[in-house]
C-alpha atoms as a PDB file:
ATOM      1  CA  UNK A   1      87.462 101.019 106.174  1.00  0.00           C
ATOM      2  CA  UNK A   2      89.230 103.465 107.990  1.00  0.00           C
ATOM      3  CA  UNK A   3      92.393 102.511 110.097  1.00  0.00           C
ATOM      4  CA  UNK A   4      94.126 104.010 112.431  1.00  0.00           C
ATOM      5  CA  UNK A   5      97.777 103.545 113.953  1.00  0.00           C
ATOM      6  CA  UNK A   6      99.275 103.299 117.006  1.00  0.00           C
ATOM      7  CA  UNK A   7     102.978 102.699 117.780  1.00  0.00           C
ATOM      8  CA  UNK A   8     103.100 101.126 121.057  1.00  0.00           C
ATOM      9  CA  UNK A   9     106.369 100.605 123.449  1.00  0.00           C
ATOM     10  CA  UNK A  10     104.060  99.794 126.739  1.00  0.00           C
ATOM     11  CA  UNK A  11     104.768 102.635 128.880  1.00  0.00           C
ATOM     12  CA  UNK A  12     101.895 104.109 130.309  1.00  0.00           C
ATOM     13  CA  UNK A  13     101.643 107.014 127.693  1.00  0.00           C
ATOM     14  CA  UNK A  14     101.280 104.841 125.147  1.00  0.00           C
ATOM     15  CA  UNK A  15      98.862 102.391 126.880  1.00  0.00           C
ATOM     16  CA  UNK A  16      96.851 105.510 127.632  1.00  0.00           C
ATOM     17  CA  UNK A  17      96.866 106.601 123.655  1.00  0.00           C
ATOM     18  CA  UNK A  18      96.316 103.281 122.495  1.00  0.00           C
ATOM     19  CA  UNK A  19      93.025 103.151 124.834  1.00  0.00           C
ATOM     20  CA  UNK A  20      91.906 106.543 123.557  1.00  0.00           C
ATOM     21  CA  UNK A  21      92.833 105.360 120.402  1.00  0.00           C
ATOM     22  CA  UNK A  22      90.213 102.450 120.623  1.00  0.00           C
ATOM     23  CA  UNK A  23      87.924 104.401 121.757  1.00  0.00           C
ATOM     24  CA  UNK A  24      87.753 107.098 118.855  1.00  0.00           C
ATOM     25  CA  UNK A  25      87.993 104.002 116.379  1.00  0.00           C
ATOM     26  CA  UNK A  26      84.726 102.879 117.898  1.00  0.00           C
ATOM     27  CA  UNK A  27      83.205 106.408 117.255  1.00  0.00           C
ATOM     28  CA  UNK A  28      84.277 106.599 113.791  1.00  0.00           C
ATOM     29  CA  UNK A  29      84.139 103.428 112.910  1.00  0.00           C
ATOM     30  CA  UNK A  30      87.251 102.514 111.933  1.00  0.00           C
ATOM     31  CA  UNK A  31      89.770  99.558 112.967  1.00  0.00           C
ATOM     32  CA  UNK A  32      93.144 100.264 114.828  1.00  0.00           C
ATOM     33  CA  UNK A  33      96.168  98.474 114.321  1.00  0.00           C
ATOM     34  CA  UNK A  34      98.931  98.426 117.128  1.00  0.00           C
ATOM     35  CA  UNK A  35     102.729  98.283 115.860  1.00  0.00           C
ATOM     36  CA  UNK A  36     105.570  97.614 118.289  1.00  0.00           C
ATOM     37  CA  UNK A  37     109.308  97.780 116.768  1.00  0.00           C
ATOM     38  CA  UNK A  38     112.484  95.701 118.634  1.00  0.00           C
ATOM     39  CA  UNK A  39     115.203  97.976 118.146  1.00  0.00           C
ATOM     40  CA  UNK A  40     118.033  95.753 117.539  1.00  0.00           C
ATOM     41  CA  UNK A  41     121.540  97.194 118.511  1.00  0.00           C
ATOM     42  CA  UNK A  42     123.574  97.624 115.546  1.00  0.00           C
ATOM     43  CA  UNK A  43     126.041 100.378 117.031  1.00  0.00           C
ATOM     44  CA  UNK A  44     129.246  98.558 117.929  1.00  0.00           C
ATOM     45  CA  UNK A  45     129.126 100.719 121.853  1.00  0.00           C
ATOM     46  CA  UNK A  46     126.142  98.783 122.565  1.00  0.00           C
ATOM     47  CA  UNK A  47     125.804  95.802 124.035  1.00  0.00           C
ATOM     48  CA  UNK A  48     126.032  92.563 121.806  1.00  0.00           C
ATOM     49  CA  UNK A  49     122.397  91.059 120.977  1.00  0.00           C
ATOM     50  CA  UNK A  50     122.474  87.527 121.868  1.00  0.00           C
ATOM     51  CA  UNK A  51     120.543  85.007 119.916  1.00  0.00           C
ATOM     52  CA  UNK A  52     119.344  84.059 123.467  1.00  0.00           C
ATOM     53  CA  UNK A  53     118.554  87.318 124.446  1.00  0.00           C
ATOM     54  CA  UNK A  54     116.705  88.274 120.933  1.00  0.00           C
ATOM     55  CA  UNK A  55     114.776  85.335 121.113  1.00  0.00           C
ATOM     56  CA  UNK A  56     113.513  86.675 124.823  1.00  0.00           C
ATOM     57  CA  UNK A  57     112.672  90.167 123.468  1.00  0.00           C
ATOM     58  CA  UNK A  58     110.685  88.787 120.969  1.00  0.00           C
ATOM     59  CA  UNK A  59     108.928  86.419 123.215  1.00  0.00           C
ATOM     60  CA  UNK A  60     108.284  89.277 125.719  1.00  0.00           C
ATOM     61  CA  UNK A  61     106.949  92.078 123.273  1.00  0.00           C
ATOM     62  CA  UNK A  62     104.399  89.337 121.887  1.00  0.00           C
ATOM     63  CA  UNK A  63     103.236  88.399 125.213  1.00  0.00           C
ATOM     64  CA  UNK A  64     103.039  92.475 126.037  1.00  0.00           C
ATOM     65  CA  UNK A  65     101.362  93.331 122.682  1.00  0.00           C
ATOM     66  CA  UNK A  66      98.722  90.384 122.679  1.00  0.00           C
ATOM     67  CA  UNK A  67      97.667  91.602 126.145  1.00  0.00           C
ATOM     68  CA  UNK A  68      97.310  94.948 125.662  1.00  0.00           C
ATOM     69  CA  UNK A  69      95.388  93.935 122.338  1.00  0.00           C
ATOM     70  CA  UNK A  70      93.382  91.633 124.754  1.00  0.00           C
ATOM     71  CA  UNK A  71      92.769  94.762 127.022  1.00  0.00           C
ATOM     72  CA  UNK A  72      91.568  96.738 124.509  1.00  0.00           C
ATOM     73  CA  UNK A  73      89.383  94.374 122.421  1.00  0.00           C
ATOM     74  CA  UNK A  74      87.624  93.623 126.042  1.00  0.00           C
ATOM     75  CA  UNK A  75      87.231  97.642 126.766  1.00  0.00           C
ATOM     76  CA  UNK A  76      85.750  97.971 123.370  1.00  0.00           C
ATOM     77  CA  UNK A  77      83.415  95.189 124.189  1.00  0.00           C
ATOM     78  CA  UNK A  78      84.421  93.926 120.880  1.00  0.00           C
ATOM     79  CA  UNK A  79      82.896  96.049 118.723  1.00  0.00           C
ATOM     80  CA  UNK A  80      86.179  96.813 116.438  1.00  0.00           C
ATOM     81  CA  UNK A  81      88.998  95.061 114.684  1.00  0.00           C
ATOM     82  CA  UNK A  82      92.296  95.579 116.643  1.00  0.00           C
ATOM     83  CA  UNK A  83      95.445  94.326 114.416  1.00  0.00           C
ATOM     84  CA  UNK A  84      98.991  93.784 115.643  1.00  0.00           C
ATOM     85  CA  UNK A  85     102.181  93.762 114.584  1.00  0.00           C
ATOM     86  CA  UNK A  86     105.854  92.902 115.564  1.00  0.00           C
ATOM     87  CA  UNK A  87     108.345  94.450 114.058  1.00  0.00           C
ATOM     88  CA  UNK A  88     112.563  94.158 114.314  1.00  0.00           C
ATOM     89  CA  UNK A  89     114.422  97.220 113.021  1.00  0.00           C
ATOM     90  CA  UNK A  90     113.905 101.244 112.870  1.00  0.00           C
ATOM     91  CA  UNK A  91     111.164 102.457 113.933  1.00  0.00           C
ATOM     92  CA  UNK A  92     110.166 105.225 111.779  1.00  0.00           C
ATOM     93  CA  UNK A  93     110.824 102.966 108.351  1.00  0.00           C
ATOM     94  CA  UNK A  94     109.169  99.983 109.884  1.00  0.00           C
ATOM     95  CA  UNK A  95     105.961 102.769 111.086  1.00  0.00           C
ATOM     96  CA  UNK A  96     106.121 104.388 107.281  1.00  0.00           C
ATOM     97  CA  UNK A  97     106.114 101.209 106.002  1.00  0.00           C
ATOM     98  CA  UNK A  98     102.732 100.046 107.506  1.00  0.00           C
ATOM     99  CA  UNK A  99     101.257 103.717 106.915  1.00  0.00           C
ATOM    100  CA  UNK A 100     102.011 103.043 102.756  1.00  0.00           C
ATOM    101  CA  UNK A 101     100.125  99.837 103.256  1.00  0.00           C
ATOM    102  CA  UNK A 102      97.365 100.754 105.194  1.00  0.00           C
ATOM    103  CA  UNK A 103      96.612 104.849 104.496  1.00  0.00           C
ATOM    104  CA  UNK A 104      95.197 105.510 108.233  1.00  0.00           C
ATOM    105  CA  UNK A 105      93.313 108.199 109.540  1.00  0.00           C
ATOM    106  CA  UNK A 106      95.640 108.872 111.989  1.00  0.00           C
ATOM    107  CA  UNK A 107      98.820 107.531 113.518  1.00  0.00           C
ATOM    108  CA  UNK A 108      98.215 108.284 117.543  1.00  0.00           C
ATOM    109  CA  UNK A 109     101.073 109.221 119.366  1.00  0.00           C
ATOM    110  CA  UNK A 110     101.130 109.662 123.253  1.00  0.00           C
ATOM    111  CA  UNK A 111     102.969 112.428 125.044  1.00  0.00           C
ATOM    112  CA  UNK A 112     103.694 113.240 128.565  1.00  0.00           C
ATOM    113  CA  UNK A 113     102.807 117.111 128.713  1.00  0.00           C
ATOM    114  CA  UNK A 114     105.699 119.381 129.650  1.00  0.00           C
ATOM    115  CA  UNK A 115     108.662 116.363 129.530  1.00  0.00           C
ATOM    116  CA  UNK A 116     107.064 115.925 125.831  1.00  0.00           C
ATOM    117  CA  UNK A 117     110.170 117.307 124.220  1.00  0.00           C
ATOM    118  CA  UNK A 118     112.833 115.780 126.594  1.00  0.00           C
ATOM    119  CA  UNK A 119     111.284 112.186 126.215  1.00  0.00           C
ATOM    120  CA  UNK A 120     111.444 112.616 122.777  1.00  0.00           C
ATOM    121  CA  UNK A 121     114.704 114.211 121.857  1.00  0.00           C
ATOM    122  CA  UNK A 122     116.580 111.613 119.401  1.00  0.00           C
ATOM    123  CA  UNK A 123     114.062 108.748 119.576  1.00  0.00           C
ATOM    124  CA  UNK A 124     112.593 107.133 117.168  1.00  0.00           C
ATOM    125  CA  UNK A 125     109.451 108.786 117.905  1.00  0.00           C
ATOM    126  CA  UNK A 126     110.751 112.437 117.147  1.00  0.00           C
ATOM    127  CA  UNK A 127     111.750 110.931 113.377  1.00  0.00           C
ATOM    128  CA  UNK A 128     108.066 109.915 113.533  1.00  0.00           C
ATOM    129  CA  UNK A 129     106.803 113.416 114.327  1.00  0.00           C
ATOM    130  CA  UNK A 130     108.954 114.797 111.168  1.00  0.00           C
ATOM    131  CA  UNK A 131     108.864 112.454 108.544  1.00  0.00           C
ATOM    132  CA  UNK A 132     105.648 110.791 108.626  1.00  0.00           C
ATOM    133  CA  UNK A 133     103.149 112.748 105.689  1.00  0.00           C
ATOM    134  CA  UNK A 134      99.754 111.409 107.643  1.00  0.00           C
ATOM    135  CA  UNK A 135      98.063 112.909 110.147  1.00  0.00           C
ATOM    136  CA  UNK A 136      99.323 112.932 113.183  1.00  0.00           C
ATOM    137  CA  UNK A 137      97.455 113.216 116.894  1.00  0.00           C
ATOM    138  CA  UNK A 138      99.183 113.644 119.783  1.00  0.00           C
ATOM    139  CA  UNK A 139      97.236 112.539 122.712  1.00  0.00           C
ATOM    140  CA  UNK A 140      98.105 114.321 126.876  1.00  0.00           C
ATOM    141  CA  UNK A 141      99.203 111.647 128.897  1.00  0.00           C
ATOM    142  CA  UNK A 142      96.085 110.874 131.051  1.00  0.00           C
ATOM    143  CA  UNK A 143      93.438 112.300 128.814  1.00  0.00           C
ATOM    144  CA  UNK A 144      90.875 110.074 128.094  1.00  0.00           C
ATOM    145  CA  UNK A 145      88.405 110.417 124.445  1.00  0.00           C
ATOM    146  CA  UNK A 146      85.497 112.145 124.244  1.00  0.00           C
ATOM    147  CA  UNK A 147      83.546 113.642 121.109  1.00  0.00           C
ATOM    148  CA  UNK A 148      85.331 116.340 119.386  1.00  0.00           C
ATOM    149  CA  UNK A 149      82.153 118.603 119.816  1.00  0.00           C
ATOM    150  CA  UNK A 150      84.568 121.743 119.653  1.00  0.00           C
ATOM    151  CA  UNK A 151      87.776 122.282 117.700  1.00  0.00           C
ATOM    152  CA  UNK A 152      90.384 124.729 117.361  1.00  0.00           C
ATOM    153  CA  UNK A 153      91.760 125.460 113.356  1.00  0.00           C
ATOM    154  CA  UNK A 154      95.421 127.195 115.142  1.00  0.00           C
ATOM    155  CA  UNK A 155      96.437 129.431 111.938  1.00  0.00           C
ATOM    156  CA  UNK A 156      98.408 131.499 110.277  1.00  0.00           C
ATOM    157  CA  UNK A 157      97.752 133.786 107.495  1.00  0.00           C
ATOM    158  CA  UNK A 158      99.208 131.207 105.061  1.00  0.00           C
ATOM    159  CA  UNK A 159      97.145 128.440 106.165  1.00  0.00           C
ATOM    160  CA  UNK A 160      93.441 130.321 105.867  1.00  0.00           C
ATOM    161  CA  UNK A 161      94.757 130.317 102.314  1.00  0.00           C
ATOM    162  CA  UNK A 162      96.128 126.733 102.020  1.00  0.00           C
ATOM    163  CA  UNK A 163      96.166 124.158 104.371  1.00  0.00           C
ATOM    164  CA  UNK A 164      92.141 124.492 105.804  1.00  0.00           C
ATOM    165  CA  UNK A 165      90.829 124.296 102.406  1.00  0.00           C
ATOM    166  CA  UNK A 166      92.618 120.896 101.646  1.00  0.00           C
ATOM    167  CA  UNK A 167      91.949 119.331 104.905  1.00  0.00           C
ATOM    168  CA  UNK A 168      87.637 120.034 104.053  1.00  0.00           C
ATOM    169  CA  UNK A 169      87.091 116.453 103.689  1.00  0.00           C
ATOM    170  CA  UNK A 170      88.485 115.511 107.341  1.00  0.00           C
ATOM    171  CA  UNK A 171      86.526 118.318 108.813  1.00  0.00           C
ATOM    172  CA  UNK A 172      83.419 117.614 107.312  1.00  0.00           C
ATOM    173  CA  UNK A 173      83.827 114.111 108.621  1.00  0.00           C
ATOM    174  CA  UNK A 174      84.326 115.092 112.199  1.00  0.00           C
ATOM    175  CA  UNK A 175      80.750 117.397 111.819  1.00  0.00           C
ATOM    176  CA  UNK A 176      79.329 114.542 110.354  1.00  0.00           C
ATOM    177  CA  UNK A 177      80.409 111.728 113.513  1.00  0.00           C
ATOM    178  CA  UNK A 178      80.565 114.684 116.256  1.00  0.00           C
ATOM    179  CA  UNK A 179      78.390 117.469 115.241  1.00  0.00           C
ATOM    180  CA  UNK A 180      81.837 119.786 115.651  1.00  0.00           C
ATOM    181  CA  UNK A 181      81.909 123.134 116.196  1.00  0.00           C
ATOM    182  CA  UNK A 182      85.147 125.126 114.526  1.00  0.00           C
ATOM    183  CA  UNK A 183      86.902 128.014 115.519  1.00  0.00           C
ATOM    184  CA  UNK A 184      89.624 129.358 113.542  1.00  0.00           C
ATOM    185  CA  UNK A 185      92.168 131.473 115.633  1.00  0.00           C
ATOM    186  CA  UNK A 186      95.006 132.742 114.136  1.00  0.00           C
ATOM    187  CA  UNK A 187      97.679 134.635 116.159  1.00  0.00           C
ATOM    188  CA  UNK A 188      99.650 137.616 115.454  1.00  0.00           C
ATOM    189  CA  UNK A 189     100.729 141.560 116.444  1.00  0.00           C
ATOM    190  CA  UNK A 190      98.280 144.056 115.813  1.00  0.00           C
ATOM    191  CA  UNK A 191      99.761 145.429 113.062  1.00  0.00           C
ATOM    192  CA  UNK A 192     100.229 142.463 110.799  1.00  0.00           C
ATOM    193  CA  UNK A 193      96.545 141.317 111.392  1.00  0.00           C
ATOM    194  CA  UNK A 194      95.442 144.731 110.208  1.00  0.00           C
ATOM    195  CA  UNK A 195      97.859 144.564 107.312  1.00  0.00           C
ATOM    196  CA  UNK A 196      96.531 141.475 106.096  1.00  0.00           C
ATOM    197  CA  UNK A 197      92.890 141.698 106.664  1.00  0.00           C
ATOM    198  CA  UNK A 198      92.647 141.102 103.255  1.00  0.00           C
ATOM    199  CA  UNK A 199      93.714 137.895 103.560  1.00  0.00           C
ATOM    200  CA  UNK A 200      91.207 136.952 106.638  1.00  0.00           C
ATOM    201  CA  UNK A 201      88.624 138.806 105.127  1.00  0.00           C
ATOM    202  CA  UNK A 202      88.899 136.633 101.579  1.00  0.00           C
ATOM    203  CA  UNK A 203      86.148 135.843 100.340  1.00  0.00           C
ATOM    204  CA  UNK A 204      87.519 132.458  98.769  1.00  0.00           C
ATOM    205  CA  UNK A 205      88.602 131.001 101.819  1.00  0.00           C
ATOM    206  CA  UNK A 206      85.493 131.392 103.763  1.00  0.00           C
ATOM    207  CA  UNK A 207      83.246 130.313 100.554  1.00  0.00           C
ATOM    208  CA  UNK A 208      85.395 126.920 100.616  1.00  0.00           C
ATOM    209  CA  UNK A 209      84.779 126.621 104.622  1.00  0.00           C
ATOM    210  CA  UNK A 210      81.156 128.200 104.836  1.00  0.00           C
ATOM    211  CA  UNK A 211      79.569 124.440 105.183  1.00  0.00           C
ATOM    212  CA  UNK A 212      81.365 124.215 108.536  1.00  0.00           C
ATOM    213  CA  UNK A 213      80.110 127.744 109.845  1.00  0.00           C
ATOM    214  CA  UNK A 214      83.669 128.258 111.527  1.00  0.00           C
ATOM    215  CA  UNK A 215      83.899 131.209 114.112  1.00  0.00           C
ATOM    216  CA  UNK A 216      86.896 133.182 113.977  1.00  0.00           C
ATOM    217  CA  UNK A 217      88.691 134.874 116.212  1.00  0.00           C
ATOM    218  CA  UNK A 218      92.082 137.223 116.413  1.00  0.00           C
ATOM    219  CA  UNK A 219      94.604 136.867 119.130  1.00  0.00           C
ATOM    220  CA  UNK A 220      97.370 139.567 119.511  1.00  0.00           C
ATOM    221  CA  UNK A 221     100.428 138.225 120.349  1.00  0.00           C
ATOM    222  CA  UNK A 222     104.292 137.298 118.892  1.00  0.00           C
ATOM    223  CA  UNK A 223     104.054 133.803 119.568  1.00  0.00           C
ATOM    224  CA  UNK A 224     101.856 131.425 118.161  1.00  0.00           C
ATOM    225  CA  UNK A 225     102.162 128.758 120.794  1.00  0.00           C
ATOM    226  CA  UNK A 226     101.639 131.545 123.545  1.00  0.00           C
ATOM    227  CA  UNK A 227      98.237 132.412 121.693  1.00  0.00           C
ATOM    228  CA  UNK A 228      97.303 129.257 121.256  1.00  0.00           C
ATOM    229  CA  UNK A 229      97.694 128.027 125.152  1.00  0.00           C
ATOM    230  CA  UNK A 230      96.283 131.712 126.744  1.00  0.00           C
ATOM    231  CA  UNK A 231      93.116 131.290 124.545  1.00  0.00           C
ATOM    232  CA  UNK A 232      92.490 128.389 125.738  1.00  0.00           C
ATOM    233  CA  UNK A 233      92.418 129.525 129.567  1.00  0.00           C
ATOM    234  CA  UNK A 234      89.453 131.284 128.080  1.00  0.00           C
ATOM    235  CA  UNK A 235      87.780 128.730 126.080  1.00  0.00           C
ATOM    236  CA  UNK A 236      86.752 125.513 125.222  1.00  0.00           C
ATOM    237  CA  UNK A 237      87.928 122.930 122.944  1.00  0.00           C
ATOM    238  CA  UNK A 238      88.348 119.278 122.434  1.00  0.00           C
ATOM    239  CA  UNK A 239      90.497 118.982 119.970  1.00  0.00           C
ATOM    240  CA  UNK A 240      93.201 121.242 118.082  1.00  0.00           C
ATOM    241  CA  UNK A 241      94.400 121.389 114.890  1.00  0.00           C
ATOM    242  CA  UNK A 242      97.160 122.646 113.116  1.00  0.00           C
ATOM    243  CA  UNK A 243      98.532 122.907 109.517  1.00  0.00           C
ATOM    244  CA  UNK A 244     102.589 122.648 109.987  1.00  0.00           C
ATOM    245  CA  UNK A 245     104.707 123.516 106.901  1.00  0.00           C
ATOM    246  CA  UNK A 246     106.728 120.729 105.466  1.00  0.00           C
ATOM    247  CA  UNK A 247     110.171 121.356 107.174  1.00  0.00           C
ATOM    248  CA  UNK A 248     108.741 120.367 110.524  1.00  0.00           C
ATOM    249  CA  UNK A 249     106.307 118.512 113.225  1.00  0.00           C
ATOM    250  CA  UNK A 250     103.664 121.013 114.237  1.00  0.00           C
ATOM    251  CA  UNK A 251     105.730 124.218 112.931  1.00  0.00           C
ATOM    252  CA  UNK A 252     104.157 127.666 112.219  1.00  0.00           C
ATOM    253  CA  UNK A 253     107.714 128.734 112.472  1.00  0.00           C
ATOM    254  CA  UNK A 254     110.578 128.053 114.478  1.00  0.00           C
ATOM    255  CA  UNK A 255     108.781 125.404 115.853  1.00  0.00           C
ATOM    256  CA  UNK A 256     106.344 127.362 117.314  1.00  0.00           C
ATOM    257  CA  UNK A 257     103.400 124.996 117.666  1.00  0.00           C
ATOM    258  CA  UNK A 258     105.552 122.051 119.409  1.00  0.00           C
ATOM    259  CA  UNK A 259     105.233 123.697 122.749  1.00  0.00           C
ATOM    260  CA  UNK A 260     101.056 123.387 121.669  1.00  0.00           C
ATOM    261  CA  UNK A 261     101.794 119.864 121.858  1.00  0.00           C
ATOM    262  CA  UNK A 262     103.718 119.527 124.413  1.00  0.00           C
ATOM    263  CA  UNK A 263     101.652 122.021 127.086  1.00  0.00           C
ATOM    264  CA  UNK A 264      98.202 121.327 125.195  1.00  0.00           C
ATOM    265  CA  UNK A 265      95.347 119.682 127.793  1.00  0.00           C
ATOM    266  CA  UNK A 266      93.642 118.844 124.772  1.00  0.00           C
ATOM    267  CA  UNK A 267      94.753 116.783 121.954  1.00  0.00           C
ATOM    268  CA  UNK A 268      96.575 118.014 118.866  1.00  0.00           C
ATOM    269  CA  UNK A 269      96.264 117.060 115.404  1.00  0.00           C
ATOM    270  CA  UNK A 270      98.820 117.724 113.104  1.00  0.00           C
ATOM    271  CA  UNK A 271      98.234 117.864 109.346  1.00  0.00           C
ATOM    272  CA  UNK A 272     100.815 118.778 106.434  1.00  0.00           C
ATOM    273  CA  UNK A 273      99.684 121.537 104.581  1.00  0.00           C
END
């Protein structure tokens, strides 16, 4: 059975991505497990944690994640298996930790559109967005689920190559529960598109992806990010997805797809090539 994760801290962007969260576990079938972490001062300019006062936390993030679970198991009508767990310590080990045990198909993150990247400057969910080697979706702060009937494959010329081929299995499952629709668009200036049409015009990459019947499509521009975002003024999509390399969270290069996640209206799927 497919699982899929959601670190919750009970602000409203996370309540929203847990919801949407329970809602795509219904369409897939899949159970969701919520994870809240008590981080426990341990840096001597912070203020002393009381036995008294850990034993309140505690009290109050059970109470918080039992009634969100509550929430969500009534706006489900029931019809998955919603987990919980409370956790004391780091939140990225504690996270890792439960994606080792239970392989999901996703940990869901929430994020808060253009104060994405100030939010998440040195928190514990930034470590998440680098370290964590499972797919990642990042969900816009008030967007609520619907069937991924079209999705965006962002690219470069490296991932046609590499990272869409491995991620065939995850694609064919989101025809198979959605009847999706792919477009590959890959952004770049004129001149290196037309120097590497042999790549995009391979015909080993498109024999891998010719099951999906994927439409593809050129944008000219320097930036990636700015590609992404002006095509979709243009056009449709429900979902994006994007191959990032291994030295980064959603990173063509020089972090060029974070500002996809951050500005994105749609939600973002990030998966390690």
């Amino acid at each position: 059975m497919k699982t899929i994760i959601v670190p919750v801290n009970f602000s409203p962007c996370a309540a929203n991505a847990a919801r949407y969260s329970a809602d795509l576990a219904r369409a897939i079938h899949a159970d969701l497990h919520l994870i809240h972490v008590l981080q426990v001062p341990v840096n001597s300019a912070e203020p002393v944690m009381t036995q008294y006062l850990y034993k309140d936390m505690v009290e109050s993030a059970d109470i918080a994640l039992k009634q969100l679970q509550f929430e969500l198991i009534k706006h489900t009508h029931n019809r998955i298996k919603i987990d919980i767990s409370l956790e004391a310590g780091n939140v990225s080990a504690k996270v890792k930790d439960l994606c080792r045990e239970l392989q999901p198909y996703a940990v869901v993150l929430g994020a808060a559109g253009p104060s994405f990247k100030r939010s998440q400057v040195g928190s514990p969910i930034a470590s998440l967005l680098h370290n964590l080697d499972y797919p990642v979706l990042v969900v816009p702060a008030t967007y609520t689920f619907h069937s991924f009937r079209r999705v965006l494959l962002a690219c470069d010329l490296e991932d046609i190559g590499s990272g869409i081929p491995d991620s065939l299995p995850l694609l064919k499952g989101l025809r198979e529960h959605f009847g999706s629709r792919f477009d590959i668009v890959t952004v770049g200036m004129q001149k290196v598109l037309t120097e590497n049409l042999h790549v995009l015009d391979s015909v080993g990459w498109k024999t891998k992806l010719k099951e999906l019947y994927p439409e593809i499509h050129y944008v000219q521009g320097s930036k990636v990010e700015d590609g992404i975002l002006e095509y979709l003024t243009h056009n449709e999509a429900d979902l994006i997805m994007v191959f990032p390399k291994k030295h980064g969270f959603l990173e063509f290069h020089a972090s060029q797809s974070r500002k996809v996640a951050r500005y994105s209206p749609v939600p973002v799927l990030s998966l390690r090539a």
